[in-house]
PDB file of N, CA and C in Angstrom:
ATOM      1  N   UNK A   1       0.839  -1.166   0.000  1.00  0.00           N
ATOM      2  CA  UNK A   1       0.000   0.000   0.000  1.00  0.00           C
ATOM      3  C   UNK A   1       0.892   1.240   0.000  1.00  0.00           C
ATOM      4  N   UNK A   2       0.769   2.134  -0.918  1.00  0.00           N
ATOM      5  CA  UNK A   2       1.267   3.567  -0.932  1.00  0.00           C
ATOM      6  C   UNK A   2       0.445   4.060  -0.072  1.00  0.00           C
ATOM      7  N   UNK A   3       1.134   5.120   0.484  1.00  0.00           N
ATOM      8  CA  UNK A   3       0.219   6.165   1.496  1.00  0.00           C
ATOM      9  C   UNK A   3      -0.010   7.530   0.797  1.00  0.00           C
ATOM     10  N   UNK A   4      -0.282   8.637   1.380  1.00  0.00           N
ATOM     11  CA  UNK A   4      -0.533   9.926   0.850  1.00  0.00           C
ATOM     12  C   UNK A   4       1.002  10.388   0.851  1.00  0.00           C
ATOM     13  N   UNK A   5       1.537  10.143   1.467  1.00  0.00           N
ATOM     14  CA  UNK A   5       3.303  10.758   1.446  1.00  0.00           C
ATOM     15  C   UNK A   5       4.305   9.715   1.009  1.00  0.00           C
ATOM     16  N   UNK A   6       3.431   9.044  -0.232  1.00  0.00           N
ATOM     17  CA  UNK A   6       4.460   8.523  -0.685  1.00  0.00           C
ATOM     18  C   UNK A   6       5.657   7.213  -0.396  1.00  0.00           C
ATOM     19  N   UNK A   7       4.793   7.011   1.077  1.00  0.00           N
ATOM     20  CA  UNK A   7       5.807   5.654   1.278  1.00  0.00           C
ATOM     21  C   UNK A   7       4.767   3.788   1.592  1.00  0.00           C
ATOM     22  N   UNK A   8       5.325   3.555   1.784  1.00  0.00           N
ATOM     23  CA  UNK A   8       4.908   2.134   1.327  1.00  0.00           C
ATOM     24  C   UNK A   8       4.821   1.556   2.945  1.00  0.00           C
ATOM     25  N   UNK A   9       3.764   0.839   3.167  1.00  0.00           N
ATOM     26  CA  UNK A   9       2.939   0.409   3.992  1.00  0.00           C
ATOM     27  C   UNK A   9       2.457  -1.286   4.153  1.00  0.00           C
ATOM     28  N   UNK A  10       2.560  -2.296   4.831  1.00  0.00           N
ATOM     29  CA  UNK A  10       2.250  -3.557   4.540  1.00  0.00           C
ATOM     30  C   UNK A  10       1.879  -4.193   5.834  1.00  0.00           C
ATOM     31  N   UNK A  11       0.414  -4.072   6.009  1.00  0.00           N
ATOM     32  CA  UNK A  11      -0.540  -4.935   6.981  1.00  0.00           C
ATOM     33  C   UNK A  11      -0.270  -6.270   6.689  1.00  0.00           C
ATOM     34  N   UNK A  12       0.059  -7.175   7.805  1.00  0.00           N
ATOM     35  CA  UNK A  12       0.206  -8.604   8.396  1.00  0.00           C
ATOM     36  C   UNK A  12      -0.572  -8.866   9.349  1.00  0.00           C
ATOM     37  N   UNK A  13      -1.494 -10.292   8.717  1.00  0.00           N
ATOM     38  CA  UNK A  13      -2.428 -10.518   9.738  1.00  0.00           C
ATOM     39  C   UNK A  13      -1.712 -11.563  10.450  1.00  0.00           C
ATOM     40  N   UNK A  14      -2.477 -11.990  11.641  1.00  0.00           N
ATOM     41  CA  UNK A  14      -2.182 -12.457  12.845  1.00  0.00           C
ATOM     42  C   UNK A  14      -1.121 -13.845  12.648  1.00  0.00           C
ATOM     43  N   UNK A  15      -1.502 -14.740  11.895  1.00  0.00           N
ATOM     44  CA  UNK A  15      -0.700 -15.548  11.603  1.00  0.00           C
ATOM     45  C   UNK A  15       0.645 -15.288  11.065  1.00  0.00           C
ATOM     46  N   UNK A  16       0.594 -14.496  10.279  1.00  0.00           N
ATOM     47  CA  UNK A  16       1.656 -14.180   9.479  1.00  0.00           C
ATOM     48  C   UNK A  16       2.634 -13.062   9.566  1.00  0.00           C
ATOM     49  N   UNK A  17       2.537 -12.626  11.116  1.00  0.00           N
ATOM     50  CA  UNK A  17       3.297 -11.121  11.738  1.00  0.00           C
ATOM     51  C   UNK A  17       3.810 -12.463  12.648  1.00  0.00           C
ATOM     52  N   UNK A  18       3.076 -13.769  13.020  1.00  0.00           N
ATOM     53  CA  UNK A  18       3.933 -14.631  14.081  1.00  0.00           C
ATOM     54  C   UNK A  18       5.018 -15.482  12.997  1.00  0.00           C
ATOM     55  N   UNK A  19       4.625 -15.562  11.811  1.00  0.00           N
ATOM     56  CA  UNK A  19       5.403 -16.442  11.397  1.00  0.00           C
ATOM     57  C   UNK A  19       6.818 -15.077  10.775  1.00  0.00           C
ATOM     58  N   UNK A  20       6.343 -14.116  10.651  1.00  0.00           N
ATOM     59  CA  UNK A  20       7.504 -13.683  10.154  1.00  0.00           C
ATOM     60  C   UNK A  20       8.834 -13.309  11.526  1.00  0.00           C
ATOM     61  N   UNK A  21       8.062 -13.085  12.981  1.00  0.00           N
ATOM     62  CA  UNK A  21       8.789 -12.791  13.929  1.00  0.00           C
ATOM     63  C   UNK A  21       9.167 -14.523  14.380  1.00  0.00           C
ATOM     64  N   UNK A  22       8.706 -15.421  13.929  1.00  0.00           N
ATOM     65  CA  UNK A  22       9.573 -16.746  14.605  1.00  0.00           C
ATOM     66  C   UNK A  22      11.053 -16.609  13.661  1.00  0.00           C
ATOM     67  N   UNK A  23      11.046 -16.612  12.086  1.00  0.00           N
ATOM     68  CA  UNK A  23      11.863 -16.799  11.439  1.00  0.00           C
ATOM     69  C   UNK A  23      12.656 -15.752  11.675  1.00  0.00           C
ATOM     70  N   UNK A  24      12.467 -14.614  12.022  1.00  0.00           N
ATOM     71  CA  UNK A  24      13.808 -13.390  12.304  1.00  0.00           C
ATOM     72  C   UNK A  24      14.456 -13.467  13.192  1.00  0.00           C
ATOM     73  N   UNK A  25      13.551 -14.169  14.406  1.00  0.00           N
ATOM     74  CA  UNK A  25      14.218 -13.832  15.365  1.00  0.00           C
ATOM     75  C   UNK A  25      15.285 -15.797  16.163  1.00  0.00           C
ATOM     76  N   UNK A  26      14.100 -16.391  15.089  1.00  0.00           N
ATOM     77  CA  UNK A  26      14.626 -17.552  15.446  1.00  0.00           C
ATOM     78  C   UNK A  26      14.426 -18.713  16.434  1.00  0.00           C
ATOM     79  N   UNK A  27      13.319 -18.047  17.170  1.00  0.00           N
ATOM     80  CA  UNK A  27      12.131 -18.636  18.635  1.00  0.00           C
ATOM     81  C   UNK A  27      10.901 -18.589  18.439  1.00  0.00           C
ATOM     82  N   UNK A  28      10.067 -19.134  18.858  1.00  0.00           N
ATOM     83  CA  UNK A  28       8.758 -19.612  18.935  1.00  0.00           C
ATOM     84  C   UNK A  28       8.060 -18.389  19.717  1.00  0.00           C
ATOM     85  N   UNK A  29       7.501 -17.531  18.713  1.00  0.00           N
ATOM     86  CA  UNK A  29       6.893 -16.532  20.075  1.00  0.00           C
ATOM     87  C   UNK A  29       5.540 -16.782  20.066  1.00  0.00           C
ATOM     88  N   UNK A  30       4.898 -16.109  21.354  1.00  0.00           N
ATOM     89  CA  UNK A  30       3.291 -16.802  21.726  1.00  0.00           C
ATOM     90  C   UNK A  30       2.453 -14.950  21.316  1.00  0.00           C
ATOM     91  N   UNK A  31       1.590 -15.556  20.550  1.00  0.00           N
ATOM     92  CA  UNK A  31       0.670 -14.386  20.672  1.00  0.00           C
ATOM     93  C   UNK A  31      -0.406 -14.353  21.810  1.00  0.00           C
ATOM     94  N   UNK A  32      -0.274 -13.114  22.223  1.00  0.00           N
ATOM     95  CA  UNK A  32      -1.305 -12.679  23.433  1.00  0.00           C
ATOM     96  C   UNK A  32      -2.549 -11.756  23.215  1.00  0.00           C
ATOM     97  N   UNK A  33      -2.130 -11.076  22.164  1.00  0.00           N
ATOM     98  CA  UNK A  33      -3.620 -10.123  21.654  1.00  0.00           C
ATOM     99  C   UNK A  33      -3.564 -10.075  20.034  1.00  0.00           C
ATOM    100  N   UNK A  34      -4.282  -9.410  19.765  1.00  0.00           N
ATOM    101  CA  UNK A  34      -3.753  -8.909  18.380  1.00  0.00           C
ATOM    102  C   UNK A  34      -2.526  -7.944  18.321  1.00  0.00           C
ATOM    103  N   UNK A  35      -1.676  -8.039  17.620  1.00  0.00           N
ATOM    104  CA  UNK A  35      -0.362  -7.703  17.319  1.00  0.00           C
ATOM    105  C   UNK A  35       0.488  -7.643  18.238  1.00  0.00           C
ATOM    106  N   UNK A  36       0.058  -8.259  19.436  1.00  0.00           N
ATOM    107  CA  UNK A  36       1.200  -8.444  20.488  1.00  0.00           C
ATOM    108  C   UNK A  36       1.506  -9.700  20.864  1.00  0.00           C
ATOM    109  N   UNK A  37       2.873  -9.813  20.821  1.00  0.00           N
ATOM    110  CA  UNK A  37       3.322 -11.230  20.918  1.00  0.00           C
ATOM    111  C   UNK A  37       4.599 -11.373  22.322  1.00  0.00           C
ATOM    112  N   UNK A  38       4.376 -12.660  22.951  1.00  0.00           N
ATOM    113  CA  UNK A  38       5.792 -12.535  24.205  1.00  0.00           C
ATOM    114  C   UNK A  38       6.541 -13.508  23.224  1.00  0.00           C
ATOM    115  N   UNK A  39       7.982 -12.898  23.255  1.00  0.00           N
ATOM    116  CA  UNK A  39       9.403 -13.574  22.981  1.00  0.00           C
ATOM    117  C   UNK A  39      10.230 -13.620  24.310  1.00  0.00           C
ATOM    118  N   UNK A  40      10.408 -14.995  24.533  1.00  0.00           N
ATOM    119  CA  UNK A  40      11.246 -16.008  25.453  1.00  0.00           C
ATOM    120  C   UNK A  40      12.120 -16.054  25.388  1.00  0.00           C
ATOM    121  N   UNK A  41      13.623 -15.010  25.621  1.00  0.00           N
ATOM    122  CA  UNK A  41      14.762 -15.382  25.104  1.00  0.00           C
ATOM    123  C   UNK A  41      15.330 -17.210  26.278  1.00  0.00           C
ATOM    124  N   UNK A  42      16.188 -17.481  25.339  1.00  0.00           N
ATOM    125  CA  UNK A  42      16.622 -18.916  26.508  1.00  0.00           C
ATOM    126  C   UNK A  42      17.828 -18.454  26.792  1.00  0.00           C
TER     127      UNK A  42
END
């Protein structure tokens, strides 16, 4: 999505904001609400 100023914008739904934060970060994180997730460091 372009915005009015020109920059670029990209909504991730619930599944897929967890799957992109397991693979970056490399851990299994737990979602608790919508767009909030706990990461467990070990």
């Amino acid at each position: 999505m372009i915005t009015s100023r020109n920059t670029f914008q990209k909504y991730y739904d619930q599944e897929e904001l967890k799957l992109y934060i397991d693979q970056f970060l490399g851990v299994d994180v737990v979602p608790v609400a919508l767009g909030i997730y706990f990461v467990f460091a070990g």
